[in-house]
C-alpha atoms as a PDB file:
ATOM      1  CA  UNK A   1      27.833 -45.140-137.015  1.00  0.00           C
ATOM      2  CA  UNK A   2      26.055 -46.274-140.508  1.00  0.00           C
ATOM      3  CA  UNK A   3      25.421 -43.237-142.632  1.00  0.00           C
ATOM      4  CA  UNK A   4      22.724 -42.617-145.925  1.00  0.00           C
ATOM      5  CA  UNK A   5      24.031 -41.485-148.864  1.00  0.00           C
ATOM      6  CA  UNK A   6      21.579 -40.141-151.814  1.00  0.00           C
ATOM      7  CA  UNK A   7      22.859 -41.051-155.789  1.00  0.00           C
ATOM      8  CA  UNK A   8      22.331 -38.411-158.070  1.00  0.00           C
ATOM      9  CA  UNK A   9      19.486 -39.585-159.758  1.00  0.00           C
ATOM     10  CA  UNK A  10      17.837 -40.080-156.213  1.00  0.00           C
ATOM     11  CA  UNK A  11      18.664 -36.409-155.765  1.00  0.00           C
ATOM     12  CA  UNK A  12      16.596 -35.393-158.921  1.00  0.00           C
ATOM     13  CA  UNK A  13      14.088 -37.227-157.717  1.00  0.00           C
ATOM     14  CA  UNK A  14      14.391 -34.952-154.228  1.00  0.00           C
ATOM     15  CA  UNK A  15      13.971 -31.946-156.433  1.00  0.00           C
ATOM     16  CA  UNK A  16      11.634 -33.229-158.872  1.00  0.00           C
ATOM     17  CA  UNK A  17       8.865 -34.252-156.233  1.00  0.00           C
ATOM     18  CA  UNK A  18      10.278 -30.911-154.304  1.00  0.00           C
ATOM     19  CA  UNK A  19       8.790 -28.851-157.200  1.00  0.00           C
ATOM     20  CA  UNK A  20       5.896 -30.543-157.883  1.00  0.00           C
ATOM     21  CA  UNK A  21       4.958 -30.348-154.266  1.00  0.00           C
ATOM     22  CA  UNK A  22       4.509 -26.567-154.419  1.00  0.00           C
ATOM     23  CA  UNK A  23       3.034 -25.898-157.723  1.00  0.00           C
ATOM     24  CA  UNK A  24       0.235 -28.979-156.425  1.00  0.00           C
ATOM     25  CA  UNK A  25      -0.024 -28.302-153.137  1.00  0.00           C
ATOM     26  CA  UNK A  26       2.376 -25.509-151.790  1.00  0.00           C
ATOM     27  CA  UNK A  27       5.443 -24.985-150.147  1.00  0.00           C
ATOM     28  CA  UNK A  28       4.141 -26.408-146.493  1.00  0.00           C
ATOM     29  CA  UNK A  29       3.128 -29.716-148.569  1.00  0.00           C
ATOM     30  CA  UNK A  30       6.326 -29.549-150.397  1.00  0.00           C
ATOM     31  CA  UNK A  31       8.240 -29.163-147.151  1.00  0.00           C
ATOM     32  CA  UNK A  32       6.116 -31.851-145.031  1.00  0.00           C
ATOM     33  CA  UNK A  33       6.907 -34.321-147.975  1.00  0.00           C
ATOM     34  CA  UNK A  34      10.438 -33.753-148.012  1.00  0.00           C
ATOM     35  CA  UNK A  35      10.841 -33.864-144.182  1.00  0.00           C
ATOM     36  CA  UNK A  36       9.130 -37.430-144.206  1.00  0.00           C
ATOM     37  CA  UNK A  37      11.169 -38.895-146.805  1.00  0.00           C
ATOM     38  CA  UNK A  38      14.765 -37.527-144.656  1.00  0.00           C
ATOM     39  CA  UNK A  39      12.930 -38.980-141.769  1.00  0.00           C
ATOM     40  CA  UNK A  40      12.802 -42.230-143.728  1.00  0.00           C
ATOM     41  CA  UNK A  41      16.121 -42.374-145.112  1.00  0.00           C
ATOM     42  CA  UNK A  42      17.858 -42.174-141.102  1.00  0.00           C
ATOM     43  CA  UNK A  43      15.187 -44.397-139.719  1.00  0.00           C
ATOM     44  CA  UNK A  44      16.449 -47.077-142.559  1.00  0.00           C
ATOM     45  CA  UNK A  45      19.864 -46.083-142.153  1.00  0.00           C
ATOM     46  CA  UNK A  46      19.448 -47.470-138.375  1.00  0.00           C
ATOM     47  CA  UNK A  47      17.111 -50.400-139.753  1.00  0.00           C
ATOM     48  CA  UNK A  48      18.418 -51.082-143.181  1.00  0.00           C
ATOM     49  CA  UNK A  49      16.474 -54.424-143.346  1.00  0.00           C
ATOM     50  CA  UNK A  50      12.573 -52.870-142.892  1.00  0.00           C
ATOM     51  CA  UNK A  51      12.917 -52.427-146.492  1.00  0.00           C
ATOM     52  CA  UNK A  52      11.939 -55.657-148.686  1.00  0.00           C
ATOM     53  CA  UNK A  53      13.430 -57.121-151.720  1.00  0.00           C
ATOM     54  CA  UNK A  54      12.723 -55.387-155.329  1.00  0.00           C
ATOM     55  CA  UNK A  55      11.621 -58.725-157.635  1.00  0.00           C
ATOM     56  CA  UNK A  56      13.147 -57.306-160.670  1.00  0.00           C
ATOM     57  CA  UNK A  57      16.029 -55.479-159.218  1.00  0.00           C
ATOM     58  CA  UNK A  58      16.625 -58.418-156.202  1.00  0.00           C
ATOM     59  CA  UNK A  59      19.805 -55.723-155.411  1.00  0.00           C
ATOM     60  CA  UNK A  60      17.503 -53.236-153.964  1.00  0.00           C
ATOM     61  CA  UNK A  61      14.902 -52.404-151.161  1.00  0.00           C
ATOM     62  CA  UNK A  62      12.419 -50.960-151.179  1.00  0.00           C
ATOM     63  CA  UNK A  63      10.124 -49.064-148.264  1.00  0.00           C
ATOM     64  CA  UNK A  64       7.364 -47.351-149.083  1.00  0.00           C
ATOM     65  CA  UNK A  65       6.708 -43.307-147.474  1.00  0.00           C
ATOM     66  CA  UNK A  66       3.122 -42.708-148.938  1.00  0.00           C
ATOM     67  CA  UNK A  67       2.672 -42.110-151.396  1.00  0.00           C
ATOM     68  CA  UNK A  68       6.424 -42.472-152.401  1.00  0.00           C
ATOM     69  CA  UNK A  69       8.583 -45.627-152.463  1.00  0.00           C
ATOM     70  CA  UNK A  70      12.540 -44.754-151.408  1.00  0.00           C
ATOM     71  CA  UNK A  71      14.772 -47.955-153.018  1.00  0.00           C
ATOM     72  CA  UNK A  72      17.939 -48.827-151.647  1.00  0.00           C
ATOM     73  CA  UNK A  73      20.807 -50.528-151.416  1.00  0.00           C
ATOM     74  CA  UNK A  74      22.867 -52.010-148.337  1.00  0.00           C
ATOM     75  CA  UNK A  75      26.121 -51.452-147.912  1.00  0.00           C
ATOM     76  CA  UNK A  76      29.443 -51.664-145.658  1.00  0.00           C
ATOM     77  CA  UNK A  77      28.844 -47.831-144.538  1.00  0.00           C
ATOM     78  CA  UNK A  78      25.205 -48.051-144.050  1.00  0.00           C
ATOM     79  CA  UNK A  79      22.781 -47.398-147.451  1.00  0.00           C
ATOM     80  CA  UNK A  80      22.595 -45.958-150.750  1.00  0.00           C
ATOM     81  CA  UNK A  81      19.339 -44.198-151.720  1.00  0.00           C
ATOM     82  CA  UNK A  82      19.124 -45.263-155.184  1.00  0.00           C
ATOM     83  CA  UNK A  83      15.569 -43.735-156.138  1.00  0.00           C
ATOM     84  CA  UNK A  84      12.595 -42.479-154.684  1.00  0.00           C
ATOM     85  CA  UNK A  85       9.521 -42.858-157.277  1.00  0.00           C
ATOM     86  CA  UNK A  86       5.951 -41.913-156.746  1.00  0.00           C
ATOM     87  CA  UNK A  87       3.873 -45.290-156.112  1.00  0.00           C
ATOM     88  CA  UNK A  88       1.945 -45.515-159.203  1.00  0.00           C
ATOM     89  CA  UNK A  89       4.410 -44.802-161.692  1.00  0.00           C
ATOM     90  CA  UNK A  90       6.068 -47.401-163.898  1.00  0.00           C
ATOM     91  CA  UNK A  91       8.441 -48.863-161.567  1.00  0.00           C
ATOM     92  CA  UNK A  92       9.635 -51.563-164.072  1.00  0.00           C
ATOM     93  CA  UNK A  93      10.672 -48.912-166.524  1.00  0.00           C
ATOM     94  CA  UNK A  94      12.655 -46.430-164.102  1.00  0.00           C
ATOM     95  CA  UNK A  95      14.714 -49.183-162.389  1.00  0.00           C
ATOM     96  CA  UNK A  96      14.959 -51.483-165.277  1.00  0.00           C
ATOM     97  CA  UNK A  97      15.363 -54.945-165.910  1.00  0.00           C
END
């Protein structure tokens, strides 16, 4: 059976968007949002290619959980959750080049 597993800067990014979901919107918000993403990461676990290929990191997936984008990477075991960003921010400069 495949399994997810979540780097650690992917795990900041849990918290980060965690916290900013209750001071913007409170703690249900903050909840709902974290529930989706989970939801996402075992529905790509089970269907690692719904993702598509990142054009500057051709390595990675992505799949987009509005208004989020989780990117990951396939492996033996199942996937790595390498970063979840918000969809307008500066993609280019938080995966790199």
């Amino acid at each position: 059976m495949p399994i997810y597993k979540v780097s650690p800067v992917a795990e900041n990014d849990l918290i980060d968007i965690y916290l900013r979901g209750i001071n913007k919107w409170g703690e249900k918000q903050a909840d709902e949002y974290q529930a989706r993403l989970v939801s996402a990461f075992n529905i790509l676990v089970n269907n690692p290619n719904l993702g598509r290929k990142v054009t500057i990191r051709p390595s990675l997936e992505q799949y987009d959980v509005n208004p989020y984008i989780i990117f990951y990477r396939k492996f033996s075991y199942g996937i790595r959750i390498a970063r979840i960003l918000y969809k307008n921010r500066a993609i280019e400069r938080h995966l790199g080049k």
